[in-house]
N, C-alpha and C. Protein backbone atom coordinates (compact mmCIF):
# COMPACT_ATOMS: atom_id res chain seq x y z
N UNK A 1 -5.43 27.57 7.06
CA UNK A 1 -6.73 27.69 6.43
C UNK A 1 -7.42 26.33 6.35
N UNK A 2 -7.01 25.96 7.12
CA UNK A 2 -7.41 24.14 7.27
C UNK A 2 -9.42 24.11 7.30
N UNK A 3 -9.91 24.62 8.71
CA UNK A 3 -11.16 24.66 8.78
C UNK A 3 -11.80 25.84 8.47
N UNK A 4 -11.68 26.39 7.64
CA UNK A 4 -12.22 27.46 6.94
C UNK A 4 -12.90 27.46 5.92
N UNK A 5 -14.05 27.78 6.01
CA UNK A 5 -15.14 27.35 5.13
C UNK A 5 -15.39 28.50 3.77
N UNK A 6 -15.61 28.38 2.87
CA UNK A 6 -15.60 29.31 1.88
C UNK A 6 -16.95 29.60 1.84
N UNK A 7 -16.89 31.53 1.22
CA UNK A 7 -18.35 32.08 1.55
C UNK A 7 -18.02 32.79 0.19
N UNK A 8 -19.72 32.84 -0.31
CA UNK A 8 -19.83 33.41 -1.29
C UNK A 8 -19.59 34.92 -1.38
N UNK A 9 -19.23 35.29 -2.86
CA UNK A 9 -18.57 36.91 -3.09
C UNK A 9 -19.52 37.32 -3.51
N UNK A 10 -19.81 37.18 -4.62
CA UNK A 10 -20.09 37.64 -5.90
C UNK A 10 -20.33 36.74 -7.21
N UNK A 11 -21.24 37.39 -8.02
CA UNK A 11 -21.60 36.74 -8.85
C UNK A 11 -21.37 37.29 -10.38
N UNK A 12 -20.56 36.75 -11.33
CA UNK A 12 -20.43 37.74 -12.52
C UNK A 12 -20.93 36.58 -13.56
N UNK A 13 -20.85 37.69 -15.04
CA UNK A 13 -21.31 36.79 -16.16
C UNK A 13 -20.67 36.93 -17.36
N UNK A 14 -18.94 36.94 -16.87
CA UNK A 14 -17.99 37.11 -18.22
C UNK A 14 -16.72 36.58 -17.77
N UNK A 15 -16.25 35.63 -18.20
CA UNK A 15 -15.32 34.95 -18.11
C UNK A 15 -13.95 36.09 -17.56
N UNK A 16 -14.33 37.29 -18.33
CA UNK A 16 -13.10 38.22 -18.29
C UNK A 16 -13.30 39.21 -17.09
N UNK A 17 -14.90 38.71 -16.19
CA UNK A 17 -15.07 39.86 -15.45
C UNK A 17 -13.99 39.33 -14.51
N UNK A 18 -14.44 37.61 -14.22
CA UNK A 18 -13.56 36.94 -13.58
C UNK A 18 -12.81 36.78 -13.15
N UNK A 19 -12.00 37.15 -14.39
CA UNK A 19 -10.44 36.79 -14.09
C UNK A 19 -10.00 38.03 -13.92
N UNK A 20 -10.53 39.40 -14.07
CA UNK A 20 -9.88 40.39 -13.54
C UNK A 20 -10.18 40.45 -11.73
N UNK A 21 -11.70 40.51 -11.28
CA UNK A 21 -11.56 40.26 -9.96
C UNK A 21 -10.81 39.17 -9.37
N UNK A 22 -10.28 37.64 -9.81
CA UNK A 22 -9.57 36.80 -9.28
C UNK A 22 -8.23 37.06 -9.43
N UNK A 23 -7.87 38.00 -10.16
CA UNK A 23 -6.63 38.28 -10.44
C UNK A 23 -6.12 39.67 -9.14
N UNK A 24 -7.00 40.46 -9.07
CA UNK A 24 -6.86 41.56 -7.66
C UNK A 24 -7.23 40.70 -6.72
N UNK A 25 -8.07 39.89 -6.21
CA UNK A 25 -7.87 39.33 -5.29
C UNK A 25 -6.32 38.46 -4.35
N UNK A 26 -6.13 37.56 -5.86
CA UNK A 26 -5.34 37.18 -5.56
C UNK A 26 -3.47 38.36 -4.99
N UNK A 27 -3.61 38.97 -5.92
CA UNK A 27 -2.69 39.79 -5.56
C UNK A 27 -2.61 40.78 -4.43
N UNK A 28 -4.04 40.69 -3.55
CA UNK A 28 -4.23 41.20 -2.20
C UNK A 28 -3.80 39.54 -1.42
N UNK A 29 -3.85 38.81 -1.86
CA UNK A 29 -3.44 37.41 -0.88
C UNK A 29 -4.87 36.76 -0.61
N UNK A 30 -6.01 36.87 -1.21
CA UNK A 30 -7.28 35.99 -1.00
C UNK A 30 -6.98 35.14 -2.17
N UNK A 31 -7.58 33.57 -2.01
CA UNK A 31 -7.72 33.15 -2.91
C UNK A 31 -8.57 32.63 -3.35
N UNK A 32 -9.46 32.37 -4.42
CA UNK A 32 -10.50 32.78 -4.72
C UNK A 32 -11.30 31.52 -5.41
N UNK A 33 -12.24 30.45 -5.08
CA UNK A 33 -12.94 29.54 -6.20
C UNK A 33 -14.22 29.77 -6.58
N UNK A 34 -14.09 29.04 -8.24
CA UNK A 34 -15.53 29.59 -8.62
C UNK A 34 -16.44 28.28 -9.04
N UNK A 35 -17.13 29.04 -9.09
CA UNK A 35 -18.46 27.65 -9.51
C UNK A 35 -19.53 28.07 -10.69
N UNK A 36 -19.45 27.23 -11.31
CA UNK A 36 -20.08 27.69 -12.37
C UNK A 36 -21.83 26.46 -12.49
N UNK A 37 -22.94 27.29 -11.64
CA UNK A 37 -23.93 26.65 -11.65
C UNK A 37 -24.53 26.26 -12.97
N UNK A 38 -25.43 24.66 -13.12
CA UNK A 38 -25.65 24.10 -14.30
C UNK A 38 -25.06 23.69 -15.29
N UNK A 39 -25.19 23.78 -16.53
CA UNK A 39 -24.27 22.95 -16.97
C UNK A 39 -23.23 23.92 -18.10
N UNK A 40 -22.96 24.94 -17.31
CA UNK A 40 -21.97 26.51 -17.82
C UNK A 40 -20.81 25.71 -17.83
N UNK A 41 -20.51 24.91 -16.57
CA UNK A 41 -19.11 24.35 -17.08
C UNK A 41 -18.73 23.76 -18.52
N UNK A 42 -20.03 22.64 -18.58
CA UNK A 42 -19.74 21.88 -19.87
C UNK A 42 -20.05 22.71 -21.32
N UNK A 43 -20.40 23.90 -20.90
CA UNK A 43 -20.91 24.60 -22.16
C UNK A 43 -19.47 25.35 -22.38
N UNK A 44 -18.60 25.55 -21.34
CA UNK A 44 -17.78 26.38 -21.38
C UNK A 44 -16.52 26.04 -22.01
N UNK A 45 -16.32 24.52 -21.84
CA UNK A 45 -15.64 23.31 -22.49
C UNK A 45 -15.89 23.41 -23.72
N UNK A 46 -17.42 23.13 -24.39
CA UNK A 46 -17.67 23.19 -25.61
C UNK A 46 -17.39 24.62 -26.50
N UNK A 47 -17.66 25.77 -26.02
CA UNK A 47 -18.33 26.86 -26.77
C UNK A 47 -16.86 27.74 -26.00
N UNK A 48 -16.27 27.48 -25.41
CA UNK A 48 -15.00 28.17 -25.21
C UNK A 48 -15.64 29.76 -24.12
N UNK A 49 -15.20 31.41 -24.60
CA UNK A 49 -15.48 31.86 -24.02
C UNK A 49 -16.75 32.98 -24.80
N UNK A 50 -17.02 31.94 -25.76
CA UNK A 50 -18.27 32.65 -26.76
C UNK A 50 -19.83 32.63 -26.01
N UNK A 51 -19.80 31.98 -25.11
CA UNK A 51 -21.03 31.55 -24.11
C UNK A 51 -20.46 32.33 -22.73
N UNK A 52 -21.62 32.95 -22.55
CA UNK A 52 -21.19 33.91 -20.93
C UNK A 52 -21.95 33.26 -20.03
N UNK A 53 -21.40 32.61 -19.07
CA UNK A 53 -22.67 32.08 -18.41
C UNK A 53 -22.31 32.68 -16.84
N UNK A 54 -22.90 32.31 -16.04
CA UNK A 54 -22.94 32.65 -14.81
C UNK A 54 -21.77 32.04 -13.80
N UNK A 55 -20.76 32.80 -12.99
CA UNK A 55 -19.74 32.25 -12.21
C UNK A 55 -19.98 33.06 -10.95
N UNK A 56 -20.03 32.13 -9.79
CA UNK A 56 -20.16 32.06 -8.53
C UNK A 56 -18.66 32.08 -8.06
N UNK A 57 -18.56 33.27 -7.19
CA UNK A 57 -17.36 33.39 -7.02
C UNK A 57 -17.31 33.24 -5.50
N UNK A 58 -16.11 32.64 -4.76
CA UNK A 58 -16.52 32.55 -3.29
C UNK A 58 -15.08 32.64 -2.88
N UNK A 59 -15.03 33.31 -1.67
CA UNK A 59 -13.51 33.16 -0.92
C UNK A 59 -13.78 32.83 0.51
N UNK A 60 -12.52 32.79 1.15
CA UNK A 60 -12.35 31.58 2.45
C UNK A 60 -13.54 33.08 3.42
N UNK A 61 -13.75 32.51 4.32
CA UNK A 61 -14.79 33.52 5.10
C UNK A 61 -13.92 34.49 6.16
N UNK A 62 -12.92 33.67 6.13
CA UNK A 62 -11.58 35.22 7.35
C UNK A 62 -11.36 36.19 6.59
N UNK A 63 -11.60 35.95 4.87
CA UNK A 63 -11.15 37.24 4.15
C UNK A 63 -12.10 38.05 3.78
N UNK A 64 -13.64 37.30 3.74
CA UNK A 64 -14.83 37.85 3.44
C UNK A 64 -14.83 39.21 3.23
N UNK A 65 -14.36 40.05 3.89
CA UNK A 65 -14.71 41.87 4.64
C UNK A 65 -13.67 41.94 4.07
N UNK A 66 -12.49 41.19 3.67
CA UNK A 66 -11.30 42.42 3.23
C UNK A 66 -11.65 41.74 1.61
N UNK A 67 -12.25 41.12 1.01
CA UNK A 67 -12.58 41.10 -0.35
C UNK A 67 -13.76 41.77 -0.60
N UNK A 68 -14.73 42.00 0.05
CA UNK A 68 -15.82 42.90 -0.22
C UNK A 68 -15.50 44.41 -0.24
N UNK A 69 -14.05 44.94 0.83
CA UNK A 69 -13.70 45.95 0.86
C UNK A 69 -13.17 46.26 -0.34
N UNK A 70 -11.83 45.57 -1.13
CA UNK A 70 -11.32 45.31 -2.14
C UNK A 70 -12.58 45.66 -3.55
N UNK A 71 -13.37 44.96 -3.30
CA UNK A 71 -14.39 44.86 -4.29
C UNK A 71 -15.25 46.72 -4.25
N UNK A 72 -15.40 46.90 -3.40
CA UNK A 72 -16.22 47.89 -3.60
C UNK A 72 -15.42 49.39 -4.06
N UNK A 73 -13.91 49.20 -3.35
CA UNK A 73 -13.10 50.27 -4.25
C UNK A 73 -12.85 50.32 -5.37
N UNK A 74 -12.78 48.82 -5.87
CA UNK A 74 -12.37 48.53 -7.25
C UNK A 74 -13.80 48.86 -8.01
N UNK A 75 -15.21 48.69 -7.73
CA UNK A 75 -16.13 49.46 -8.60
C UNK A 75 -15.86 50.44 -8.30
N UNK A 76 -16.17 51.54 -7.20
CA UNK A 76 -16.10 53.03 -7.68
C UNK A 76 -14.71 53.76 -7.96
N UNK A 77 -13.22 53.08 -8.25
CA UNK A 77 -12.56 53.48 -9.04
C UNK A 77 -11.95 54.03 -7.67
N UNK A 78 -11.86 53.84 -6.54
CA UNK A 78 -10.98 54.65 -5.59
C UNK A 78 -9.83 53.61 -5.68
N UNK A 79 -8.59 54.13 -5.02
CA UNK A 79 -7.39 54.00 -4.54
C UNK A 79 -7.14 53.11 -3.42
N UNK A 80 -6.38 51.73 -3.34
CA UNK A 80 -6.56 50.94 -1.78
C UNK A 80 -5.30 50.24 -1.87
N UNK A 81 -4.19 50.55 -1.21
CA UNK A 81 -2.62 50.23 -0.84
C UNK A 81 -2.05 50.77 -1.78
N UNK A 82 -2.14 51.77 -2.37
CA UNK A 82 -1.28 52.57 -4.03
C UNK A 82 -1.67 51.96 -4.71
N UNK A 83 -2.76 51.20 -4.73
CA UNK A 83 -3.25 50.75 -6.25
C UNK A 83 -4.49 51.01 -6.59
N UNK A 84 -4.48 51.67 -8.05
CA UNK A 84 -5.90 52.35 -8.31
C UNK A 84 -6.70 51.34 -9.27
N UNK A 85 -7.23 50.94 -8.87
CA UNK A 85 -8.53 49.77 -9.69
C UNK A 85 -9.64 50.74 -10.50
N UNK A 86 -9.64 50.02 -12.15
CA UNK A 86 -10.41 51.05 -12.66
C UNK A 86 -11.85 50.29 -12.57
N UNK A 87 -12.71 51.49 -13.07
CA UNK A 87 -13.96 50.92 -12.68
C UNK A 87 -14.64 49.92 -13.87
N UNK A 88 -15.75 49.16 -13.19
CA UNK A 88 -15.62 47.87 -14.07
C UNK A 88 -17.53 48.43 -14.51
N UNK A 89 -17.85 47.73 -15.56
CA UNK A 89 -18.77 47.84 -15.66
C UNK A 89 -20.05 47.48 -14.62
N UNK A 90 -20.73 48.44 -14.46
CA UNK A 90 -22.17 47.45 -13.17
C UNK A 90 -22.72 46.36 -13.63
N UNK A 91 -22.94 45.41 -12.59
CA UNK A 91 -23.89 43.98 -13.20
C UNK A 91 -25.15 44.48 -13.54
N UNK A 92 -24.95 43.72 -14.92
CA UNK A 92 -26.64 43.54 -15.44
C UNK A 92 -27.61 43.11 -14.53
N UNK A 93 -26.97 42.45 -13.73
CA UNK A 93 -28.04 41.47 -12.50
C UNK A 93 -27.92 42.24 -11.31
N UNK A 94 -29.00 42.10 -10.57
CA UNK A 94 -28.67 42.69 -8.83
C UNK A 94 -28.23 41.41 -8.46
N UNK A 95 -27.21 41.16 -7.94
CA UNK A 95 -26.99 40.10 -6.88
C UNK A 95 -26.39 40.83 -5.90
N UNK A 96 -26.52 40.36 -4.95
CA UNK A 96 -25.80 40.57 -3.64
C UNK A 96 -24.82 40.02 -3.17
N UNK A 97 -23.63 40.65 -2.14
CA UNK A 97 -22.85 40.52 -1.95
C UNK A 97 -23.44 39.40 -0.50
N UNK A 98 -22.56 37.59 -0.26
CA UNK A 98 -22.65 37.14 0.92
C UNK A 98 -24.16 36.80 0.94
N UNK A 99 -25.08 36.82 -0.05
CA UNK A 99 -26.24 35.97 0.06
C UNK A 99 -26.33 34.99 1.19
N UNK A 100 -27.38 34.63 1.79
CA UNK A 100 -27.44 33.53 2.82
C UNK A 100 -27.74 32.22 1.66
N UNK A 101 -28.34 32.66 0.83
CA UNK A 101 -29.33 31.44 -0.33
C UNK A 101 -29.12 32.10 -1.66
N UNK A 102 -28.65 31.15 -2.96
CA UNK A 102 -28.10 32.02 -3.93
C UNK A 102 -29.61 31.97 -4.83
N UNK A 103 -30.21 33.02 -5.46
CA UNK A 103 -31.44 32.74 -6.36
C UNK A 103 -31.03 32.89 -7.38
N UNK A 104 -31.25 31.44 -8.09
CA UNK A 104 -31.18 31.22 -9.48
C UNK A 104 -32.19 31.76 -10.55
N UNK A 105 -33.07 32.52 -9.84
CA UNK A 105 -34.15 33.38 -10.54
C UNK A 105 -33.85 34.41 -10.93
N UNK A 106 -32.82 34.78 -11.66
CA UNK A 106 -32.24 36.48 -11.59
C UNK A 106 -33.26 36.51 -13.07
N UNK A 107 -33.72 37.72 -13.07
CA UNK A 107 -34.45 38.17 -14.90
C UNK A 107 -33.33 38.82 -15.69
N UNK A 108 -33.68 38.71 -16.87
CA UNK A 108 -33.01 39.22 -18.16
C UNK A 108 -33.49 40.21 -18.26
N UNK A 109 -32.88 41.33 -17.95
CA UNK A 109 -33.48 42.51 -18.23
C UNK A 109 -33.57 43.61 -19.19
N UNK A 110 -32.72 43.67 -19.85
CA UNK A 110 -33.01 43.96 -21.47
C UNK A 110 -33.17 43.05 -22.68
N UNK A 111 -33.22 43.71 -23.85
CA UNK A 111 -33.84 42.96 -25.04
C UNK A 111 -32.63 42.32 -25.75
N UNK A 112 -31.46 43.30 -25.63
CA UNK A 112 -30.37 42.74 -25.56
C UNK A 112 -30.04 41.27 -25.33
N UNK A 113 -30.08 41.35 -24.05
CA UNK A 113 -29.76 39.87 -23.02
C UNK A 113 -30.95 39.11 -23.74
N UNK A 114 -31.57 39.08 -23.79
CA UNK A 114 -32.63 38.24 -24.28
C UNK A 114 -32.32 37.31 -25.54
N UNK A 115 -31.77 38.17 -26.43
CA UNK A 115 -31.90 38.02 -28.04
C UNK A 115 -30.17 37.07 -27.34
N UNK A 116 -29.72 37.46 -27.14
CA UNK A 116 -28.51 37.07 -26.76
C UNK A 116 -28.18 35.12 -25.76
N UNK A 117 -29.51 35.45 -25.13
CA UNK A 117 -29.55 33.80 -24.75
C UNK A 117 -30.41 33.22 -25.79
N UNK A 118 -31.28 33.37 -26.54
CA UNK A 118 -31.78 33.29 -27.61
C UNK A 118 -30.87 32.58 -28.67
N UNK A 119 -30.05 33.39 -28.77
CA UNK A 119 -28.67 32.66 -30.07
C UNK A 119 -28.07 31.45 -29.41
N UNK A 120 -27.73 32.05 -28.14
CA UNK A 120 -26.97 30.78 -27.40
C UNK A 120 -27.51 29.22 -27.94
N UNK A 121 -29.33 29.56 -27.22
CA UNK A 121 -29.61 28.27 -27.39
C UNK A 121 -29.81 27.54 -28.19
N UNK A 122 -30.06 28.60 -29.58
CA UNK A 122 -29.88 28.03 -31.19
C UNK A 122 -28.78 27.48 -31.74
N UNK A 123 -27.67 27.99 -31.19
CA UNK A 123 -26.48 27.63 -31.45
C UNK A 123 -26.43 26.29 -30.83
N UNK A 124 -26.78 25.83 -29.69
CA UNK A 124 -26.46 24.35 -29.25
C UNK A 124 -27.52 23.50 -29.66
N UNK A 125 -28.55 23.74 -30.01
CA UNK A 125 -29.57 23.45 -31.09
C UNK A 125 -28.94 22.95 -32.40
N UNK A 126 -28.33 24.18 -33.04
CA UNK A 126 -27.39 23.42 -34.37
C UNK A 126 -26.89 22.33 -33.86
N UNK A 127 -25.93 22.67 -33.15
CA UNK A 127 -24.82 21.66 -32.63
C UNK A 127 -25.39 20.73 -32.25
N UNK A 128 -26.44 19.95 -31.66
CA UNK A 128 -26.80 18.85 -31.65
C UNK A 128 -27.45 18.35 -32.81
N UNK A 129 -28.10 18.58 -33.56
CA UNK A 129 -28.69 18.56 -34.66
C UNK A 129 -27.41 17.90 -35.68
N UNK A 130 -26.83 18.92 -36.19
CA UNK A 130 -25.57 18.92 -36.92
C UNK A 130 -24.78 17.42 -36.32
N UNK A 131 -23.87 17.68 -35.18
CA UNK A 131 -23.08 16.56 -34.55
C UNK A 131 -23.69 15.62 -33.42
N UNK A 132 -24.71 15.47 -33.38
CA UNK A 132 -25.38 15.05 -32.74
C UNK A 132 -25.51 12.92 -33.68
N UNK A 133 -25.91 12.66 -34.44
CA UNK A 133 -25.76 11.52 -35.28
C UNK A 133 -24.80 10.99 -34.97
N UNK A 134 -23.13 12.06 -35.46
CA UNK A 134 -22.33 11.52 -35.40
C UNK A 134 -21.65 11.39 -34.24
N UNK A 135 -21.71 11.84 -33.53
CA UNK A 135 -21.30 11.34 -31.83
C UNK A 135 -22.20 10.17 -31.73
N UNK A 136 -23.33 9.59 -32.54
CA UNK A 136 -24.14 8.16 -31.57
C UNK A 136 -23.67 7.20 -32.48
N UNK A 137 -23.02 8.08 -33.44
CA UNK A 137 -22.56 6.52 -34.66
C UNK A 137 -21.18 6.49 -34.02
N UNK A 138 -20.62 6.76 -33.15
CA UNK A 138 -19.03 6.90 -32.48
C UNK A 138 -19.48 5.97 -31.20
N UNK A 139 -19.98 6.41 -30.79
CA UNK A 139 -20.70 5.19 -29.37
C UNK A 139 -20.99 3.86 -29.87
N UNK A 140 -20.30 2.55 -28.95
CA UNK A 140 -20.68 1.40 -29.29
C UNK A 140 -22.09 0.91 -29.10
């Protein structure tokens, strides 16, 4: 797998969607990295798995078709080598599977999601506010 370039999967927005698709993957023999666009990593560090942010999921491109295959039984709940994958919830988001260009423009589409990044950003709002002083009185 030396020159093998990794191609995008899929795109989820729960730490736990994650690790259940990286976890069937892996146990079909793909292996799987993610990327977490902006600054989700460092939020993810801070705020643990109370912040859902967006993970870019990508595997090597020889497996592309047998993880998209994988993937699409495992949503509609069919059967693939004796193992039955239950069905996962649908993305809130349309993304597509193998994008050529990833758009960071996806909308929030309920009121839900809304109110919900809403808290997020109040919450790191406190948090700078609050610990914000004392992290610059800690700096020389």
């Amino acid at each position: 797998m030396k020159n093998n370039k990794w191609e995008f999967l899929k795109s989820v927005v729960s730490i736990d969607e994650y690790n259940l698709i990286a976890n069937i993957l892996d146990e079909e023999g793909i292996p799987v990295m993610r990327k977490t666009p902006g600054a989700g990593a460092y939020l993810e560090v801070f705020m643990g798995s109370a912040i859902n942010t967006r993970i870019d999921i990508y595997v090597p491109s020889s497996k592309l078709e047998q993880a998209i295959e994988i993937l699409t039984h495992m949503e509609h709940g069919d059967e693939l080598n004796g193992d039955i994958y239950l069905e996962i919830e649908e993305d809130k988001y349309d993304y597509n599977y193998n994008s050529s260009r990833m758009d960071y423009s996806e909308e929030i589409k309920t009121e839900e999601d809304k109110s919900s990044v809403y808290l997020k950003l109040f919450l790191i709002f406190l948090f700078i506010v609050f610990f914000g002083s004392y992290i610059l009185d800690i700096i020389p």
